[in-house]
N, C-alpha and C. Protein backbone atom coordinates (compact mmCIF):
# COMPACT_ATOMS: atom_id res chain seq x y z
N UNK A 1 -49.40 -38.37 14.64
CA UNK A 1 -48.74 -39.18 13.63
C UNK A 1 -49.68 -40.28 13.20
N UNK A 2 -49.75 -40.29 11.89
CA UNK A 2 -50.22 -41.68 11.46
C UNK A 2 -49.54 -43.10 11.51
N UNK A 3 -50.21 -44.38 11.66
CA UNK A 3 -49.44 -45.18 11.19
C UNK A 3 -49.39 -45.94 10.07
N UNK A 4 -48.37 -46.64 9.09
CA UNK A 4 -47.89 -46.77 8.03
C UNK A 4 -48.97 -47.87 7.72
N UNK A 5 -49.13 -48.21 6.64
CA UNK A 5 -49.74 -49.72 6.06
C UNK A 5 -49.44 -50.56 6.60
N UNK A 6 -47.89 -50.58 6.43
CA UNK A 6 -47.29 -51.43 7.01
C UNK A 6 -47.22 -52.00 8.31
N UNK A 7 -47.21 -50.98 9.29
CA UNK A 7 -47.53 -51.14 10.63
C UNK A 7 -48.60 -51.86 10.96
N UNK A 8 -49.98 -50.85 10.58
CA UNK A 8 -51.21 -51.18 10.75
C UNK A 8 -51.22 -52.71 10.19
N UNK A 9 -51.27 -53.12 9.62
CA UNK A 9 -51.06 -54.97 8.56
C UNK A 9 -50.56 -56.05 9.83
N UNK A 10 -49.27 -55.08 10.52
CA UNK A 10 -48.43 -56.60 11.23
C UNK A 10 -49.28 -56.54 12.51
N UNK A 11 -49.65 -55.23 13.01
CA UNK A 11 -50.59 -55.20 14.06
C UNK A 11 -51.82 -55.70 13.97
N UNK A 12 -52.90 -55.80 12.91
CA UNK A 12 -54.08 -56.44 12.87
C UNK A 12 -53.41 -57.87 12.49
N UNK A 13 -52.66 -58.73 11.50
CA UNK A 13 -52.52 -59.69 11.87
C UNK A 13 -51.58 -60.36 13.63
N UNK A 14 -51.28 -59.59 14.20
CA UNK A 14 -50.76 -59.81 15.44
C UNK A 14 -51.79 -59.89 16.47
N UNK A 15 -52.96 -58.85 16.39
CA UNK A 15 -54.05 -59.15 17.50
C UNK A 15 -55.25 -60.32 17.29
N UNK A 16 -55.11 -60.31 15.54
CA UNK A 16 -56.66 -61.10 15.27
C UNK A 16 -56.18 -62.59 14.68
N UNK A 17 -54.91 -62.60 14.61
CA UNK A 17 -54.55 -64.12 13.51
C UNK A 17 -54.01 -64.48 14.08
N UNK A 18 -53.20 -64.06 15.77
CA UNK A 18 -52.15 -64.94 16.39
C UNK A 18 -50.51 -65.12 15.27
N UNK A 19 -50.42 -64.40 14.51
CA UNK A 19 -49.05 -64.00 13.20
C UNK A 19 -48.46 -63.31 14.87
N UNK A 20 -47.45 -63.45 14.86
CA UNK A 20 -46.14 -62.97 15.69
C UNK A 20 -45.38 -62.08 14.97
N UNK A 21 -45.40 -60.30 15.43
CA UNK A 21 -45.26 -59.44 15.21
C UNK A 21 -43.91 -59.12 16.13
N UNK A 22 -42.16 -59.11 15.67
CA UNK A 22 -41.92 -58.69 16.66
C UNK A 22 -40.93 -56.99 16.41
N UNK A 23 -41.25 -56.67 18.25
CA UNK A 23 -40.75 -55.33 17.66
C UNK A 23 -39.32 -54.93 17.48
N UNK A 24 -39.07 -53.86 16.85
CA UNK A 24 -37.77 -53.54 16.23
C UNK A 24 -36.89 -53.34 17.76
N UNK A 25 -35.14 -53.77 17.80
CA UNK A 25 -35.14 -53.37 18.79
C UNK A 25 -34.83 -52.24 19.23
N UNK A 26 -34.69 -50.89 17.97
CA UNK A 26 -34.22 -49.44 18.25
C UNK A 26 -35.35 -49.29 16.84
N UNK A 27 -35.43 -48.29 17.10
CA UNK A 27 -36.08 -46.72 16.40
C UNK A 27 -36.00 -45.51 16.46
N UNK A 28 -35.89 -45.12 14.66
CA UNK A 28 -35.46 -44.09 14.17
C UNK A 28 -36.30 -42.73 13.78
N UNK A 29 -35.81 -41.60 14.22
CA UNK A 29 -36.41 -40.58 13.61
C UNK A 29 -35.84 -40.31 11.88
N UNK A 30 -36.65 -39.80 11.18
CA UNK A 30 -36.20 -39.50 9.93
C UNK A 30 -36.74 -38.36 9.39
N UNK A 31 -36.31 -37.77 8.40
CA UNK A 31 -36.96 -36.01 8.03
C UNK A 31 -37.02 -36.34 6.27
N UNK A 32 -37.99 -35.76 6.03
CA UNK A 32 -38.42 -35.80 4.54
C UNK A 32 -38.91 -34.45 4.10
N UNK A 33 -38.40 -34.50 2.33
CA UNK A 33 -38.61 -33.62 1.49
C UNK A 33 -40.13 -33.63 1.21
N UNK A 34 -40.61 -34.53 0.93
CA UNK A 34 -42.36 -35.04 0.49
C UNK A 34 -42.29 -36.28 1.95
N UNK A 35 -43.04 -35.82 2.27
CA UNK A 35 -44.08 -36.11 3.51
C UNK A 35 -44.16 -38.02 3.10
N UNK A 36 -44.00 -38.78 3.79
CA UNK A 36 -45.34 -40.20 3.74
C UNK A 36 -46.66 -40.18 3.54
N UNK A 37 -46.98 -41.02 3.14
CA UNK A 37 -48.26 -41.01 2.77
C UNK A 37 -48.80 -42.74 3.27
N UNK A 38 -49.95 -42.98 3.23
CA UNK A 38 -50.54 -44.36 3.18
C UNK A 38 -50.15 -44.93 1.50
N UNK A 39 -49.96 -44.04 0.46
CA UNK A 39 -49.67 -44.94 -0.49
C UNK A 39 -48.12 -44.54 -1.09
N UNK A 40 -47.28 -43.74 -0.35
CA UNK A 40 -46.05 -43.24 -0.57
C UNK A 40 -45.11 -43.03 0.49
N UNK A 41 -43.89 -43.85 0.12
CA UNK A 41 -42.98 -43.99 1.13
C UNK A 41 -42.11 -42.46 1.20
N UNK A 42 -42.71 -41.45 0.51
CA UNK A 42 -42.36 -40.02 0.96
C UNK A 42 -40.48 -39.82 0.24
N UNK A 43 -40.54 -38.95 0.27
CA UNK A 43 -38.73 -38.94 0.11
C UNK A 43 -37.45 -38.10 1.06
N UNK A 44 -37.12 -39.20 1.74
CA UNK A 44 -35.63 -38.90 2.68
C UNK A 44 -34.87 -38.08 2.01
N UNK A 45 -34.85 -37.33 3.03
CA UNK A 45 -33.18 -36.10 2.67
C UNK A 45 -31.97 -37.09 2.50
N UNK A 46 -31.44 -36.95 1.96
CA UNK A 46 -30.12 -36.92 1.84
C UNK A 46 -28.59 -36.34 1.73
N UNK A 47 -27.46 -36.90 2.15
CA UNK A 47 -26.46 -36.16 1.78
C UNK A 47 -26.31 -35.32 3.03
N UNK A 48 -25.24 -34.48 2.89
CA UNK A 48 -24.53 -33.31 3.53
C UNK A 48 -24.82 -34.10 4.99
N UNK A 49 -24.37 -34.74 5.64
CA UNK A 49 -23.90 -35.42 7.03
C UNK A 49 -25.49 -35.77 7.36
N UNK A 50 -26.34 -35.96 6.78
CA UNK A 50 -28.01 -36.44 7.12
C UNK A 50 -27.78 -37.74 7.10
N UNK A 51 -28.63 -38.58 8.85
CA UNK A 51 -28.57 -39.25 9.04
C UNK A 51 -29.80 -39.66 10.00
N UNK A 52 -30.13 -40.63 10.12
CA UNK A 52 -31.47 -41.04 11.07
C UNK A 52 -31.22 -40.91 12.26
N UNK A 53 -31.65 -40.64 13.16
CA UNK A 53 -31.53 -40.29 14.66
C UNK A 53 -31.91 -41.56 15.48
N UNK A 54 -31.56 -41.98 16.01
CA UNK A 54 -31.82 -43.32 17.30
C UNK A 54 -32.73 -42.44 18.32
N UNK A 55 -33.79 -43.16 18.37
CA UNK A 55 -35.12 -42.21 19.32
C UNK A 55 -35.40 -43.29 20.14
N UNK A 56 -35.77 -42.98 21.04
CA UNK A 56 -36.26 -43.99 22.37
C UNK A 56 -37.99 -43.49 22.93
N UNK A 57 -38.75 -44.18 23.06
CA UNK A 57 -40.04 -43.73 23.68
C UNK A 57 -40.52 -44.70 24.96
N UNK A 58 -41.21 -43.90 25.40
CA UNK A 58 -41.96 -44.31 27.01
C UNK A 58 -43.72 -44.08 26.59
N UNK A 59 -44.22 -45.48 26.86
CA UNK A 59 -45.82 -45.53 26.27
C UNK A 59 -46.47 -45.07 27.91
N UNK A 60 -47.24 -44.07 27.66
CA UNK A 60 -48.09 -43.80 29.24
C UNK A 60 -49.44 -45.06 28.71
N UNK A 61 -49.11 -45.52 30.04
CA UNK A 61 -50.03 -46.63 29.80
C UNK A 61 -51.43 -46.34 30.14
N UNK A 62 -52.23 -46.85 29.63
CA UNK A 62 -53.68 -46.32 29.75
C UNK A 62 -54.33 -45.41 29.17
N UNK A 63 -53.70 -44.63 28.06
CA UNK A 63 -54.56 -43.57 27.40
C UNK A 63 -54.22 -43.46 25.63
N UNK A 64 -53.22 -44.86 25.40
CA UNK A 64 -53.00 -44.69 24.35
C UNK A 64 -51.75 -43.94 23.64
N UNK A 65 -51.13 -43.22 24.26
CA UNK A 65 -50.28 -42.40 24.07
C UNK A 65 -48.86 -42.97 24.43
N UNK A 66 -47.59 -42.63 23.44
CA UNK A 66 -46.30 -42.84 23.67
C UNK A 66 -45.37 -41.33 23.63
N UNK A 67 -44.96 -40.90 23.93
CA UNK A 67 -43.78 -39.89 23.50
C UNK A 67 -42.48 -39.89 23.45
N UNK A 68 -41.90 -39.45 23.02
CA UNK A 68 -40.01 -39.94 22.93
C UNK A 68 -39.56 -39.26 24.00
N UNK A 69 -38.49 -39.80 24.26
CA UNK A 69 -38.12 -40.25 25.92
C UNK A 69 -36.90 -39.45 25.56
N UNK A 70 -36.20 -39.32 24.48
CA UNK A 70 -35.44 -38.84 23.96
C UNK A 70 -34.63 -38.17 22.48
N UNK A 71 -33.47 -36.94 22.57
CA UNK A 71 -33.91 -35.81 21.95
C UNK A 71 -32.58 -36.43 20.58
N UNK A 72 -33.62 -36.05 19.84
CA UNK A 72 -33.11 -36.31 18.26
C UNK A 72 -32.66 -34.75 17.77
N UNK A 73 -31.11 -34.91 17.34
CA UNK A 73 -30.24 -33.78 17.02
C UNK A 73 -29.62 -33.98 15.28
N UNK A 74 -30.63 -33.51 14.24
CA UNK A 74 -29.79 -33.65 13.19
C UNK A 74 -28.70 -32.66 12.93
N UNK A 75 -27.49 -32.29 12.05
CA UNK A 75 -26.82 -31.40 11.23
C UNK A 75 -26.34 -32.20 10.40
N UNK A 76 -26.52 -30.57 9.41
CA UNK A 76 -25.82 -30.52 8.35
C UNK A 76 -24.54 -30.00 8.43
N UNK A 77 -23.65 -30.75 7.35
CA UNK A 77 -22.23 -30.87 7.25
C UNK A 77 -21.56 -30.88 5.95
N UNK A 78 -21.12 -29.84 5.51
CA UNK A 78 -20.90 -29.92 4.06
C UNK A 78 -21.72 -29.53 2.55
N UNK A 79 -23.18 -28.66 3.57
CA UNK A 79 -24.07 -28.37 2.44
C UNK A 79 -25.38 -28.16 3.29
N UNK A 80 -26.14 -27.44 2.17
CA UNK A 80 -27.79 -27.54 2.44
C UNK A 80 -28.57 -28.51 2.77
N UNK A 81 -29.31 -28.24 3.85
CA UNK A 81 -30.50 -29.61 3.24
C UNK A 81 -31.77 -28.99 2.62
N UNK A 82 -32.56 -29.84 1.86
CA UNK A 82 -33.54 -29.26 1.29
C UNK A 82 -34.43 -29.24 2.66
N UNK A 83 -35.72 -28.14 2.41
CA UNK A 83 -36.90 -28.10 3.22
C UNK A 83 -37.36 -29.39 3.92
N UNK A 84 -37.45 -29.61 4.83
CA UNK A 84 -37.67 -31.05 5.80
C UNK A 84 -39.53 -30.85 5.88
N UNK A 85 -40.20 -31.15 5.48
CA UNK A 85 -41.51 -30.85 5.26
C UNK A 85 -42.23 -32.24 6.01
N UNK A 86 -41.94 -33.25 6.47
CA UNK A 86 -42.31 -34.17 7.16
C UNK A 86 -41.63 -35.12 7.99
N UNK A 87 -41.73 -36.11 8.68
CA UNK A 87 -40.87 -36.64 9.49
C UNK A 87 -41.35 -38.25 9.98
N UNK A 88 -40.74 -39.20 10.25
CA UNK A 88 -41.40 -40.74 9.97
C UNK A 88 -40.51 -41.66 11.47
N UNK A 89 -41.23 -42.28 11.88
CA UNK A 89 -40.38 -43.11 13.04
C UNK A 89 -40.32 -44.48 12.22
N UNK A 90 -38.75 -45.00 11.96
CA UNK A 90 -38.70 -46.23 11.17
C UNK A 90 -37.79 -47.10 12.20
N UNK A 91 -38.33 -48.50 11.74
CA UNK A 91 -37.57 -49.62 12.03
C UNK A 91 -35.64 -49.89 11.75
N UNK A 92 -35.63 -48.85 11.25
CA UNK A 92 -33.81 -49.85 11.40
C UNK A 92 -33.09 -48.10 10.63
N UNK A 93 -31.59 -48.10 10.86
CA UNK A 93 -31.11 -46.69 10.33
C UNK A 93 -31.54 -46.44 9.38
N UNK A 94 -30.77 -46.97 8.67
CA UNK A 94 -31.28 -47.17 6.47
C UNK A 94 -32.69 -48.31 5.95
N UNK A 95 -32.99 -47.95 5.32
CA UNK A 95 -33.62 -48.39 4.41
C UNK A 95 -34.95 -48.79 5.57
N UNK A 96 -35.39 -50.41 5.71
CA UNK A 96 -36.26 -50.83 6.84
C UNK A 96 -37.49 -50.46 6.61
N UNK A 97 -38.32 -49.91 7.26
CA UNK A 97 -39.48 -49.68 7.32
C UNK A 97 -40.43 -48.82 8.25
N UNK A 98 -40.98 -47.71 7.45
CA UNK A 98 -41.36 -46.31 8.29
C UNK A 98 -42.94 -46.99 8.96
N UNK A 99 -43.09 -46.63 10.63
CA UNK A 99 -43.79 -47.19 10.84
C UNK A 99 -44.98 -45.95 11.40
N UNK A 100 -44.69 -44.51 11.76
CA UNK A 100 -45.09 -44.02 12.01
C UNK A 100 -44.46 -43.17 10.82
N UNK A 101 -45.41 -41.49 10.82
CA UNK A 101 -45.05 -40.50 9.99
C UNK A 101 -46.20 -39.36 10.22
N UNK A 102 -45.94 -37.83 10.00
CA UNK A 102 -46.21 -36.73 10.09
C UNK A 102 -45.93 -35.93 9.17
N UNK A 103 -46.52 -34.77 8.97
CA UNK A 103 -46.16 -33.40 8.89
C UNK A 103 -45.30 -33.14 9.54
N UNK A 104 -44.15 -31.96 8.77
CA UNK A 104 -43.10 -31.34 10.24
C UNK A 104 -43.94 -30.16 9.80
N UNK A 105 -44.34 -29.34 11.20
CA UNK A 105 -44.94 -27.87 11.23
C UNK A 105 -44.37 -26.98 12.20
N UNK A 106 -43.71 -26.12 11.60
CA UNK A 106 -43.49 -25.39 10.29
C UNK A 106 -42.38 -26.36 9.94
N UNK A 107 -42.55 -26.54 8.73
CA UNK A 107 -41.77 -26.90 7.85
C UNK A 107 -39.56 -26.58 8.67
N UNK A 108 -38.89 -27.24 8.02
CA UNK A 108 -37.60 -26.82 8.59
C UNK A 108 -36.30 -26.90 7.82
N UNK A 109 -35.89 -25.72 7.44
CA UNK A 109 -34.42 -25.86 6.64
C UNK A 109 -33.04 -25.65 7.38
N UNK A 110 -32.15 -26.74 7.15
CA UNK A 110 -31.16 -26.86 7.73
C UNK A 110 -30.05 -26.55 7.15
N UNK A 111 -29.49 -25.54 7.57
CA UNK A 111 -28.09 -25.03 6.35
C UNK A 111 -26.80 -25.60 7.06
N UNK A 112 -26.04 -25.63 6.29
CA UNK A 112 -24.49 -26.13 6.79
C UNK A 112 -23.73 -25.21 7.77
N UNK A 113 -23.65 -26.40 8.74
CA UNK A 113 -23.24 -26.38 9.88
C UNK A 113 -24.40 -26.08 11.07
N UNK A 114 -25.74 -26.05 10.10
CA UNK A 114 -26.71 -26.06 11.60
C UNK A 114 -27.35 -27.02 12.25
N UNK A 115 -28.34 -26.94 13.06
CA UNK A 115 -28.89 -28.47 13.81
C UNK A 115 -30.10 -28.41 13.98
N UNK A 116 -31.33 -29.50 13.39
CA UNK A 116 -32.06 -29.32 13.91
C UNK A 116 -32.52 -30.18 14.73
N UNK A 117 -32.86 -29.64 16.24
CA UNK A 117 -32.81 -30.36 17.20
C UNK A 117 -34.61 -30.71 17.74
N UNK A 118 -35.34 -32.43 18.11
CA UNK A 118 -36.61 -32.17 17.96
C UNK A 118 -36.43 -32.75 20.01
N UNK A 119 -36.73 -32.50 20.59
CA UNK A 119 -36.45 -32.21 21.88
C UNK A 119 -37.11 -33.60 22.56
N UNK A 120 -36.73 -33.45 23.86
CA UNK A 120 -37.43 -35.19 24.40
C UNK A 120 -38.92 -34.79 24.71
N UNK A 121 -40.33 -35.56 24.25
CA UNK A 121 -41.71 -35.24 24.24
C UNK A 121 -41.71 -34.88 23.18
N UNK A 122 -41.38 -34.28 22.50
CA UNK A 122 -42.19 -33.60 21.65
C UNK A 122 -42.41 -34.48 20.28
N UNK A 123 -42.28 -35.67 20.08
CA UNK A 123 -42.68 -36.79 19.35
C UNK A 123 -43.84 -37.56 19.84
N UNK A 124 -45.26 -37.30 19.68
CA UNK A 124 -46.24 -37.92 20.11
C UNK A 124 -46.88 -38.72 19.46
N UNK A 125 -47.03 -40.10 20.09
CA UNK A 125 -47.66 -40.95 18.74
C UNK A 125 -49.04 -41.32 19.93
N UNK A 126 -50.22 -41.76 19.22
CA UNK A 126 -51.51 -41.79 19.86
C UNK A 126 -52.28 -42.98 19.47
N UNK A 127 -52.92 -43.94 19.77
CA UNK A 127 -53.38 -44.82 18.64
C UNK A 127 -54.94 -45.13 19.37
N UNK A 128 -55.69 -43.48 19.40
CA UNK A 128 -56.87 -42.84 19.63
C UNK A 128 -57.50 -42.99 18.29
């Protein structure tokens, strides 16, 4: 996963300017139609019971690495979702601010009444 502008910004002023960076106190998984980008906040699914997932992570200390500690379960309810083609760890349910983001590979479509479920680990963030 990359991290956002945004991220990267509060973190270099947090290590080099002494600016007080503080962290969110929950974080969200989220699934997108168009991917994030460094110059595009990407575009969130919406609709049919889509909602941000509350994710929890455990940082292994010493190598840089965090993974989620726990398993993010979307469905759909009442309809399709479009192709989920990327995926973003943000600061707050709605709106807030995506601080991490990816590719989803393979790509993932969720039809009504199914789930897609992204399991505990398998969210790896690295800051190698």
């Amino acid at each position: 996963m990359s991290a956002s502008n945004y991220l990267e910004d509060k973190l270099l002023a947090a290590t080099l300017t002494a600016t007080t960076y503080t962290s969110p106190a929950n974080v969200y998984v989220a699934l997108y139609s168009t991917t994030p980008t460094d110059s595009s906040s990407g575009t969130e699914l919406t609709g049919n019971g889509y909602a941000r997932q509350l994710t929890t992570f455990t940082v292994n200390t010493g190598n840089g690495i965090a993974n989620s500690s726990s398993t993010a379960t979307f469905t759909a309810s009442g309809g399709n979702w479009l192709p989920a083609l990327g995926w973003a760890v943000t600061d707050a349910s709605s709106s807030g601010n995506i601080l991490y983001y990816s590719t989803l590979s393979p790509s993932q479509t969720v039809l009504n009444g199914n789930s897609l479920t992204i399991g505990t680990g398998n969210i790896q963030i690295s800051m190698n």
